[in-house]
Protein backbone atom coordinates (compact mmCIF):
# COMPACT_ATOMS: atom_id res chain seq x y z
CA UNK A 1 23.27 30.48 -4.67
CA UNK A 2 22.34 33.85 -3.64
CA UNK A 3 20.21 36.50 -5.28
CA UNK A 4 20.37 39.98 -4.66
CA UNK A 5 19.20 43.43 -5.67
CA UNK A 6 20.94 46.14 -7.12
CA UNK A 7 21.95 49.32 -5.72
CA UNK A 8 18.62 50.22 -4.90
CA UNK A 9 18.03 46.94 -2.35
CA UNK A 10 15.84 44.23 -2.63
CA UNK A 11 15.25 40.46 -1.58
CA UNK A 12 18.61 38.29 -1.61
CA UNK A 13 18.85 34.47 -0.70
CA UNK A 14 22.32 33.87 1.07
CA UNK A 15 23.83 30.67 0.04
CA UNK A 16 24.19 28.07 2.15
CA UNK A 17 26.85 24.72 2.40
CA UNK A 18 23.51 23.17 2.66
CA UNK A 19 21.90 23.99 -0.23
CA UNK A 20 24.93 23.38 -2.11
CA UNK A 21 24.53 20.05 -0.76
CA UNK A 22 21.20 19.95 -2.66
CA UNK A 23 21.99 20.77 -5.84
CA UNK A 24 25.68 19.23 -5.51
CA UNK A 25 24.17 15.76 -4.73
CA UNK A 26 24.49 16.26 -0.53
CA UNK A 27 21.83 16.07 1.77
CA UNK A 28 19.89 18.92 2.81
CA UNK A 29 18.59 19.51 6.64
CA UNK A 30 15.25 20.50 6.23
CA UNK A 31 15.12 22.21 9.82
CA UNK A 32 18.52 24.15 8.52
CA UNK A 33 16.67 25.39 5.55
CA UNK A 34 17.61 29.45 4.93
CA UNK A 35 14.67 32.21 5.27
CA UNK A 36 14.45 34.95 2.76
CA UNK A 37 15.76 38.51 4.31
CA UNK A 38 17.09 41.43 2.68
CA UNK A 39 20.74 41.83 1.78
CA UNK A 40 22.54 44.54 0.50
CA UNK A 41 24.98 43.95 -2.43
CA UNK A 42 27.24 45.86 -4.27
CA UNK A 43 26.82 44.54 -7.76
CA UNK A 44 23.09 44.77 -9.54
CA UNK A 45 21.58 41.38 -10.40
CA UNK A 46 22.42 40.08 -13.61
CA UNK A 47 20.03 37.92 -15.39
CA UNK A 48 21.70 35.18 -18.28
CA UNK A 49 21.07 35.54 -21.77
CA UNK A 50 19.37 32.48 -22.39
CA UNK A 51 16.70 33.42 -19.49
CA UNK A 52 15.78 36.60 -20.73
CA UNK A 53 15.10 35.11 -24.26
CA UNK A 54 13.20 32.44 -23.02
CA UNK A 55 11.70 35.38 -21.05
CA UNK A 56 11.01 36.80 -24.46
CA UNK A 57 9.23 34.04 -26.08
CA UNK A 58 6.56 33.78 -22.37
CA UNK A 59 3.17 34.93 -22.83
CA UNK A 60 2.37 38.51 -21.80
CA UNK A 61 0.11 36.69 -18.49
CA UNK A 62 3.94 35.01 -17.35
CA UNK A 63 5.51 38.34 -17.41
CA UNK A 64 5.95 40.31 -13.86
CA UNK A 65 4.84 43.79 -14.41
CA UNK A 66 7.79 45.85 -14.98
CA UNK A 67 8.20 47.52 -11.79
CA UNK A 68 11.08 47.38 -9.28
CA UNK A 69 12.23 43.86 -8.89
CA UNK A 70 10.85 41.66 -6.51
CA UNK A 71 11.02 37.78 -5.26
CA UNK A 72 7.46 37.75 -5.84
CA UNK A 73 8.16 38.51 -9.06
CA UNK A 74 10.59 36.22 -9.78
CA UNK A 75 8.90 33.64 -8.22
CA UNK A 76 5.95 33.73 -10.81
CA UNK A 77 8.39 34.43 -13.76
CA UNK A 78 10.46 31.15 -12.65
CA UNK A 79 7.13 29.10 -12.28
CA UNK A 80 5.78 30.53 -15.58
CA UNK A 81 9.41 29.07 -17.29
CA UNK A 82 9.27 26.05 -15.13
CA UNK A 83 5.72 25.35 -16.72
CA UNK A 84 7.05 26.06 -20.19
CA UNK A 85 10.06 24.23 -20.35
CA UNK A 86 7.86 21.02 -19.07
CA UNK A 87 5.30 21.08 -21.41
CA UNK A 88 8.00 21.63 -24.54
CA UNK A 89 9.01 17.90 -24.45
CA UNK A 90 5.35 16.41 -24.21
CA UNK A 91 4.37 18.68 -27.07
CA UNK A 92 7.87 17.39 -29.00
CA UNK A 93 7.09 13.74 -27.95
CA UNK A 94 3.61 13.71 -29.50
CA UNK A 95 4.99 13.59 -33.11
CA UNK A 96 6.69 10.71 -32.37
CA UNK A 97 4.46 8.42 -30.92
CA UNK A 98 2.11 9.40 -33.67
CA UNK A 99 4.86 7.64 -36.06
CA UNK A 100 5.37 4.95 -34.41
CA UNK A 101 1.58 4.31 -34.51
CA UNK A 102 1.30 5.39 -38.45
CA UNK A 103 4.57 2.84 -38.73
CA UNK A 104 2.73 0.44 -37.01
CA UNK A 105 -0.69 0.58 -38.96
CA UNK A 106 1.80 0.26 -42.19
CA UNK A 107 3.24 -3.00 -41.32
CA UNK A 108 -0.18 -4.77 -40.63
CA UNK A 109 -1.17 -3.15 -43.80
CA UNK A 110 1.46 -5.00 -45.87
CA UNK A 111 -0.63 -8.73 -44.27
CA UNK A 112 -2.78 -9.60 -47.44
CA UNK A 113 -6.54 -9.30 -46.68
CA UNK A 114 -7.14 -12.49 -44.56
CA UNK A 115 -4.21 -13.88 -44.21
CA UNK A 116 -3.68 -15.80 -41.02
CA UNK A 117 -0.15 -16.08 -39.83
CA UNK A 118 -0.94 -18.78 -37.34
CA UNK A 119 -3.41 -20.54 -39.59
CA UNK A 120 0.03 -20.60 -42.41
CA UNK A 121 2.08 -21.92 -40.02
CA UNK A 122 -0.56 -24.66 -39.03
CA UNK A 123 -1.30 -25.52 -42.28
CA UNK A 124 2.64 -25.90 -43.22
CA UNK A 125 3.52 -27.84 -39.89
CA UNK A 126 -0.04 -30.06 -41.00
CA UNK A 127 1.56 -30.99 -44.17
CA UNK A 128 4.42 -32.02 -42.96
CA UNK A 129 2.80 -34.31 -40.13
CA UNK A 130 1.25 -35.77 -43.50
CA UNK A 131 4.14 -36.07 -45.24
CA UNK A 132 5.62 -38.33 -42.05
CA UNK A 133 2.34 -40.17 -41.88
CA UNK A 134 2.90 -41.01 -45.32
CA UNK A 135 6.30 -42.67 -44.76
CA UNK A 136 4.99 -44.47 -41.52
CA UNK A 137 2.51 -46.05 -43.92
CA UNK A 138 4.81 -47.11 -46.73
CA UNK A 139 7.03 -48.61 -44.26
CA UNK A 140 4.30 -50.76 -42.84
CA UNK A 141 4.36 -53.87 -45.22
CA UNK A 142 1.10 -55.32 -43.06
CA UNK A 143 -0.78 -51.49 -43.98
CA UNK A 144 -2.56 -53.35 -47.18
CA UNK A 145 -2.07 -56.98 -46.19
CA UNK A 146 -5.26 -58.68 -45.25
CA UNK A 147 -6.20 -61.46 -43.37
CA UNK A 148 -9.22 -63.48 -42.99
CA UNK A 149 -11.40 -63.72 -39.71
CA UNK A 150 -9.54 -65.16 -36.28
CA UNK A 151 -6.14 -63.46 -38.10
CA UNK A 152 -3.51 -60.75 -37.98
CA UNK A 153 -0.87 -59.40 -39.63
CA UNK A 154 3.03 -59.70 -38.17
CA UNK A 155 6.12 -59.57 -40.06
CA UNK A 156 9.34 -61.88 -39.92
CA UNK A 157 12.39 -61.85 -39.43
CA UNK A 158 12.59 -60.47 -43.00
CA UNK A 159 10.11 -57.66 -42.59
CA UNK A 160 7.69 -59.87 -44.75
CA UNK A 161 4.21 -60.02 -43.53
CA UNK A 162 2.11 -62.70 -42.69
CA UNK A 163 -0.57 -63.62 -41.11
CA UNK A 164 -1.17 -65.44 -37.24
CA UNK A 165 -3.85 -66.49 -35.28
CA UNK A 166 -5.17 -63.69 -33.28
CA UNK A 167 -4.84 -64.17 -29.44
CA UNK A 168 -8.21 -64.26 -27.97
CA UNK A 169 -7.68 -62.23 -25.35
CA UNK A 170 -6.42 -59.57 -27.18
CA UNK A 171 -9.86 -59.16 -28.69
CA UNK A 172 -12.12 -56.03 -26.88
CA UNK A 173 -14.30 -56.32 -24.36
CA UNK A 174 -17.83 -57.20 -25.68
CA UNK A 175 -20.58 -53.92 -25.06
CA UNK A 176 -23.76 -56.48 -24.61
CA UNK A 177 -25.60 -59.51 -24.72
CA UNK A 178 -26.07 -58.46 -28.48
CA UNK A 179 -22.37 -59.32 -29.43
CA UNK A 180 -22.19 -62.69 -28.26
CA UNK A 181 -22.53 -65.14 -30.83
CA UNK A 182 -23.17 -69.42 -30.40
CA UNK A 183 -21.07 -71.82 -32.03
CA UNK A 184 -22.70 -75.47 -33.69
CA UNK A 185 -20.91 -77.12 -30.49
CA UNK A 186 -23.68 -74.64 -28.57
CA UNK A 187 -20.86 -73.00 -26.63
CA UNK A 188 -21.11 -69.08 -26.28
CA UNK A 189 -18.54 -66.63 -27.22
CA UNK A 190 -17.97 -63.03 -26.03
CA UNK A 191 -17.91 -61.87 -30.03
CA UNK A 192 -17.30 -62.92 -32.99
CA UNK A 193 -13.49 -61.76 -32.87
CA UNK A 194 -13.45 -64.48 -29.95
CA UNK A 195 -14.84 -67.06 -31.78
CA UNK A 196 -12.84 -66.88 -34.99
CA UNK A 197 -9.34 -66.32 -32.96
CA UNK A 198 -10.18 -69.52 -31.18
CA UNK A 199 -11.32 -71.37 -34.57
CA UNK A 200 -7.95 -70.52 -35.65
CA UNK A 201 -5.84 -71.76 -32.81
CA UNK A 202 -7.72 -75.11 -33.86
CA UNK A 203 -6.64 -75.04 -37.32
CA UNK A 204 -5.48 -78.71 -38.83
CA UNK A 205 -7.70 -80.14 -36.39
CA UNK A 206 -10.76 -82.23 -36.30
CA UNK A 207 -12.32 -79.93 -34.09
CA UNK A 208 -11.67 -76.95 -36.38
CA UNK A 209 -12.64 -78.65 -39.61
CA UNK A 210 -16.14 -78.89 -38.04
CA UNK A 211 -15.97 -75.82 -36.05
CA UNK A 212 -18.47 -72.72 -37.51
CA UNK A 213 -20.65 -69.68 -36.05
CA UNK A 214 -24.24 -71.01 -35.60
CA UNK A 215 -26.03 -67.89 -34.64
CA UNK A 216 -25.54 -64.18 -33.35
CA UNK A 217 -26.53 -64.03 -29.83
CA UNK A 218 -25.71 -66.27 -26.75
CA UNK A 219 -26.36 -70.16 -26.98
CA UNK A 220 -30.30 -70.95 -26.47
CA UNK A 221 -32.30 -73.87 -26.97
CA UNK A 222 -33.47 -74.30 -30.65
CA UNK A 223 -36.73 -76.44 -31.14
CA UNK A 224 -36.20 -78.75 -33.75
CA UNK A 225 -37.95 -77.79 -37.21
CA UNK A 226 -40.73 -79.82 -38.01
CA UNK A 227 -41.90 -80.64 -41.62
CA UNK A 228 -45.14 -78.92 -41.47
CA UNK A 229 -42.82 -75.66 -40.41
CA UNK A 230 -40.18 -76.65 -42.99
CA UNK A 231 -43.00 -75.76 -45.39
CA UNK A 232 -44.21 -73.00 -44.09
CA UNK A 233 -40.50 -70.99 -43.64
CA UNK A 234 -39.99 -70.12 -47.52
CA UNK A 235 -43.40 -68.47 -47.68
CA UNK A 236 -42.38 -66.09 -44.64
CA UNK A 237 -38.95 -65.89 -46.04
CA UNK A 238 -40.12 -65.12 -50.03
CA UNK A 239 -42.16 -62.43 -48.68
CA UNK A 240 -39.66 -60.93 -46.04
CA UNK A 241 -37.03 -60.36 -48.79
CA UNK A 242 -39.87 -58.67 -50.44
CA UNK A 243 -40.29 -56.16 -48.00
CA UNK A 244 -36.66 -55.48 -47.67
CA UNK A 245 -36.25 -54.27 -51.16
CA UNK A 246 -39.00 -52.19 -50.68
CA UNK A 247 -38.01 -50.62 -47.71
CA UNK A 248 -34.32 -50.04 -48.92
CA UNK A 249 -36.30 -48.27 -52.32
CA UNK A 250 -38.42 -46.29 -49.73
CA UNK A 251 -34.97 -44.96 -48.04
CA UNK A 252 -32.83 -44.91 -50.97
CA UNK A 253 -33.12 -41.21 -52.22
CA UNK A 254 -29.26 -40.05 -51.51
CA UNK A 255 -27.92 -43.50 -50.28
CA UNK A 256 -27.30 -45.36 -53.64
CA UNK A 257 -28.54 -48.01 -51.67
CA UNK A 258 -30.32 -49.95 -54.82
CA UNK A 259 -28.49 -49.24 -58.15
CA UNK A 260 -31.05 -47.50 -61.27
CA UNK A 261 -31.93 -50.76 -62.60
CA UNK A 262 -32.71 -52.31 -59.45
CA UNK A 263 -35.16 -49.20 -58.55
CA UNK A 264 -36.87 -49.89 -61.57
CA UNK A 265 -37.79 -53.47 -60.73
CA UNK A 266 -38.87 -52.24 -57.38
CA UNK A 267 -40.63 -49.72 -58.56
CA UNK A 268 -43.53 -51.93 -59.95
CA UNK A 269 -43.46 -53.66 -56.85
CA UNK A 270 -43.92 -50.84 -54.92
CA UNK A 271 -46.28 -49.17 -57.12
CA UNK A 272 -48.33 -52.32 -56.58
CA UNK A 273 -51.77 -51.96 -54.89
CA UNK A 274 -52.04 -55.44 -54.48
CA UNK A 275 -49.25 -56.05 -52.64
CA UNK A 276 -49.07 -57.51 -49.47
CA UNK A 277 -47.66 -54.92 -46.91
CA UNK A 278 -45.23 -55.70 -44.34
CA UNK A 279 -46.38 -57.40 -41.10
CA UNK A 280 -47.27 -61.24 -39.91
CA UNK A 281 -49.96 -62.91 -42.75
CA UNK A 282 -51.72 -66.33 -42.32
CA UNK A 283 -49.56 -68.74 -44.59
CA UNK A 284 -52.70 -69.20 -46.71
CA UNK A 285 -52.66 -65.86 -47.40
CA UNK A 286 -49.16 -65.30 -48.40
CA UNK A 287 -49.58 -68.41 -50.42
CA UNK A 288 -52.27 -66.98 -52.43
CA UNK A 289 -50.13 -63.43 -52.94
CA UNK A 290 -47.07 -65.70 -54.15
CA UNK A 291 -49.36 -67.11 -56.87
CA UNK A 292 -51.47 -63.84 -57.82
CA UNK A 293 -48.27 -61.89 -57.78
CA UNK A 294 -45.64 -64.05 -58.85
CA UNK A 295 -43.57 -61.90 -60.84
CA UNK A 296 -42.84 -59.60 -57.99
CA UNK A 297 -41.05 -61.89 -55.62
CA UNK A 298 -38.49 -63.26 -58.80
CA UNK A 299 -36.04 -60.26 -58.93
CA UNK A 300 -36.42 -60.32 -54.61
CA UNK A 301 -34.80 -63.65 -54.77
CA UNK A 302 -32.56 -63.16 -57.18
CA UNK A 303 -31.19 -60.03 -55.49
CA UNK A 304 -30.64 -61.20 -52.44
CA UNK A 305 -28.49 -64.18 -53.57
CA UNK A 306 -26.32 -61.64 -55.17
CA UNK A 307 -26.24 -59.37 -52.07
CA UNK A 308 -24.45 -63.17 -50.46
CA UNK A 309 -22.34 -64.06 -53.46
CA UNK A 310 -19.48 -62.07 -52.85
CA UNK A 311 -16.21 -64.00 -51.81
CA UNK A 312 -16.15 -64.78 -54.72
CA UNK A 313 -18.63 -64.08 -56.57
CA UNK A 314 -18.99 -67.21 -59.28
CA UNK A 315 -22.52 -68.08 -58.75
CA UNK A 316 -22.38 -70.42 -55.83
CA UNK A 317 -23.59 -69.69 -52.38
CA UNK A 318 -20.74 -71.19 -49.11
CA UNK A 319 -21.64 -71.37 -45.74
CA UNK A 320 -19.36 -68.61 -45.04
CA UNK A 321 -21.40 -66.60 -47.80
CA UNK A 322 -24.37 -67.89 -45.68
CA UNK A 323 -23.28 -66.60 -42.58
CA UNK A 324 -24.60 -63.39 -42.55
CA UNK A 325 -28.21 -64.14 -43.42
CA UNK A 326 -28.50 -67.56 -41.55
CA UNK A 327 -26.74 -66.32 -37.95
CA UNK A 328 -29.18 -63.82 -37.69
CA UNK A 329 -32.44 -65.67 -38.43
CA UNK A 330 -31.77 -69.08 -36.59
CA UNK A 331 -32.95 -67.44 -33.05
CA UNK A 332 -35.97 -66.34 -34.55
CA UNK A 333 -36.69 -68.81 -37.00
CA UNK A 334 -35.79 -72.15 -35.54
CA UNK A 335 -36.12 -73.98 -39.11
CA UNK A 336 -33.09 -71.95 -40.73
CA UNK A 337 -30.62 -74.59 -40.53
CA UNK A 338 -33.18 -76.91 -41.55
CA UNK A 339 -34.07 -75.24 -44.86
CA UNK A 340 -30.51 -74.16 -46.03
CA UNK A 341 -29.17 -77.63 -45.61
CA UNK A 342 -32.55 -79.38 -48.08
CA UNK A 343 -31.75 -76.35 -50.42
CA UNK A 344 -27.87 -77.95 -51.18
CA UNK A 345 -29.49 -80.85 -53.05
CA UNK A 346 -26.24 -82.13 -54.44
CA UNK A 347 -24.43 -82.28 -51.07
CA UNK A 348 -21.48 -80.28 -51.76
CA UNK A 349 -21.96 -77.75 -49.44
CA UNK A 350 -22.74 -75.11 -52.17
CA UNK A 351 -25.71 -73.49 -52.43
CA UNK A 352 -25.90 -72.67 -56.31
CA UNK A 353 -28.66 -70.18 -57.86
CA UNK A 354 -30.41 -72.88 -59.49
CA UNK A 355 -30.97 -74.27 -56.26
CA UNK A 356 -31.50 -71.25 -54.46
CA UNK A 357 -34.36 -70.03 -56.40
CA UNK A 358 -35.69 -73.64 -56.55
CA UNK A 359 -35.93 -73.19 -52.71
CA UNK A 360 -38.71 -70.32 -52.54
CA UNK A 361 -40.63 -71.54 -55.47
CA UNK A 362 -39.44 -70.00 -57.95
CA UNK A 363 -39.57 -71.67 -61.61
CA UNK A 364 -36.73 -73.36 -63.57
CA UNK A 365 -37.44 -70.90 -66.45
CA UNK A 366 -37.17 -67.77 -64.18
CA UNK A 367 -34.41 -69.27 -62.02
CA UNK A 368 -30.76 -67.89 -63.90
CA UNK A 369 -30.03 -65.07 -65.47
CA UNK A 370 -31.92 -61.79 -63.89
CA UNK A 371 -28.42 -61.48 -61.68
CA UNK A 372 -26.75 -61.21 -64.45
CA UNK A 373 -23.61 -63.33 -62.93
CA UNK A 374 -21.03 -64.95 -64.33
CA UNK A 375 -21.50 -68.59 -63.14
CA UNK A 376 -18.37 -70.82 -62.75
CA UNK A 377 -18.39 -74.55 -61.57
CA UNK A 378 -18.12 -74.12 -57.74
CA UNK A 379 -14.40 -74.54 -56.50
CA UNK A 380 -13.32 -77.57 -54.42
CA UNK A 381 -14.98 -77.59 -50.89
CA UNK A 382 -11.91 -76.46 -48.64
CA UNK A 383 -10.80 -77.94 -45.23
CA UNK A 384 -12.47 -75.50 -43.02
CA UNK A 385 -16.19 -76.02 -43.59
């Protein structure tokens, strides 16, 4: 394009193939670029409509002073509408951003007051892993079948469970020394999952029939129990159980460890100045306690039989009901065995309460009744003791 003056001369720009290469979309040399010279042309220069109202609306500063055109002028008027016309769309954009952030604060808005999307959708995916847990378990028919010691649960052919031998080696690695356990043949076993697996491959046999758990811990040499020690043992023992209730009274403040009544017996024991405290006494002495004291070592006895008499509980003590008090005590009192087996006085290899409490001294009068149990005629001995 060119410009030119009127009548009166001024600055013109002659136009160019290259600069219509510019603004047509063409390259443009910039060493062929045109220099501003003056031209003279017969028609005045005619400024658009649209510029001179946008020349209206410029600030007074924009304005060239109103004196005989010149490119200078024009220049600063085209820069001032340059300026303009670029800062129109940021100032237009601004109201729109502004809504998008005022439509974006009204859409967190509508999310009640801590509500957690994520936490909803966890909690809804949650139930439904419950929901399929569920199912797994009600179509496990072994989930509440249970099976004794040395067994586990498989199901036929006909998805009915029973129970197998467990395989021995299947059983997990023992931690320690402390899980071993001994056998009455004196043969050590890694735990007492390896033990009853293999007393139930040996089920039916002779060897089974006699098989039990001696002991916890690995296979050591017992001394025999002599009868001077024989005596001795229910003293220690009569006073140990002692102890043990008060101890568990001692602990028992949030533990239910000792039901109401039961705290209530103890309690006179332990409020007891007399009592013997825990620790290793001359036999004499504990002797003498027993008799001064005797009313505080009844309900001791009598508890602990019922803390044994559990499968079932009718009154009469088995050696599996043993177990858990003997296998303990045999390493470290070598006249366990010993005294359990004089306590069974009929020889039917039940222990009953009568006898038990016979056993640490206790009186015929004082021997039934403070375990309040229901006492049943002990069942036939079965094949595996």
């Amino acid at each position: 394009m060119a410009l030119a003056v009127g009548e009166g001369g001024g600055w013109g720009k002659e136009e160019t193939e290259e600069e219509e290469g510019l603004w047509g979309g063409g390259e443009r040399d910039p060493a062929q670029s045109s220099e501003w010279f003056p031209v003279a042309v017969s028609k005045p220069l005619h400024i658009p409509a649209d510029l001179q109202t946008a020349r209206s609306a410029l600030p007074a500063a924009c304005l060239p002073p109103r004196v005989p055109s010149t490119m200078r002028a024009w220049i600063f008027f085209l820069l001032c509408l340059a300026g303009r016309a670029l800062a129109a769309p940021q100032q237009e954009a601004l109201p729109d951003e502004t809504e998008v952030v005022e439509e974006t604060v009204a859409e967190v808005a509508e999310v009640p007051v801590g509500a957690n999307p994520v936490q909803v959708e966890v909690g809804e995916f949650d139930e439904g892993g419950e929901d399929a847990e569920e199912e797994v378990v009600a179509e496990n028919p072994c989930q509440n079948h249970h099976c004794k010691h040395g067994k586990v649960c498989e199901l036929d052919e006909n998805n009915t469970p029973m129970c197998v031998c467990q395989d021995p080696t299947s059983c997990p690695a023992p931690i320690g020394e402390f899980e071993k356990v001994c056998s009455n043949d004196n043969k050590t076993f890694d735990s007492s999952c390896h033990f009853f697996a293999t007393k139930c491959t040996l089920e039916g046999t002779k060897k089974g029939h006699k098989l039990h758990l001696d002991y916890i811990g690995p296979c050591k040499y017992i001394p025999p129990c002599l009868d001077s020690e024989l005596t001795e043992f229910p003293l220690r023992m009569r006073d140990w159980l002692k102890n043990v209730l008060v101890t568990l009274y001692e602990r028992d403040e949030d533990n239910n460890l000792l039901t109401e009544k039961q705290k209530l017996r103890v309690k006179k024991i332990h409020e007891n100045e007399k009592r013997l405290e825990a620790g290793d006494h001359p036999v004499e002495l504990l002797a003498r306690d027993f008799e001064k004291n005797y009313n505080m070592y009844i309900f001791p006895v009598h508890w602990q039989f019922g803390q044994l008499d559990q499968h079932p509980s009718d009154g009469y003590l088995s050696h599996t009901e043993l177990a858990p008090l003997r296998a303990p005590l045999i390493p470290m009192e070598h006249c366990t065995t010993r005294f359990f087996e004089t306590c069974d006085l009929d020889r039917d290899k039940y222990i009953a309460l009568d006898e038990w409490a016979g056993c640490f001294g206790i009186k015929e009068g004082h021997r039934q009744g403070s375990c309040d149990l229901n006492l049943h005629p002990p069942p036939a001995v079965p094949d595996s003791l």
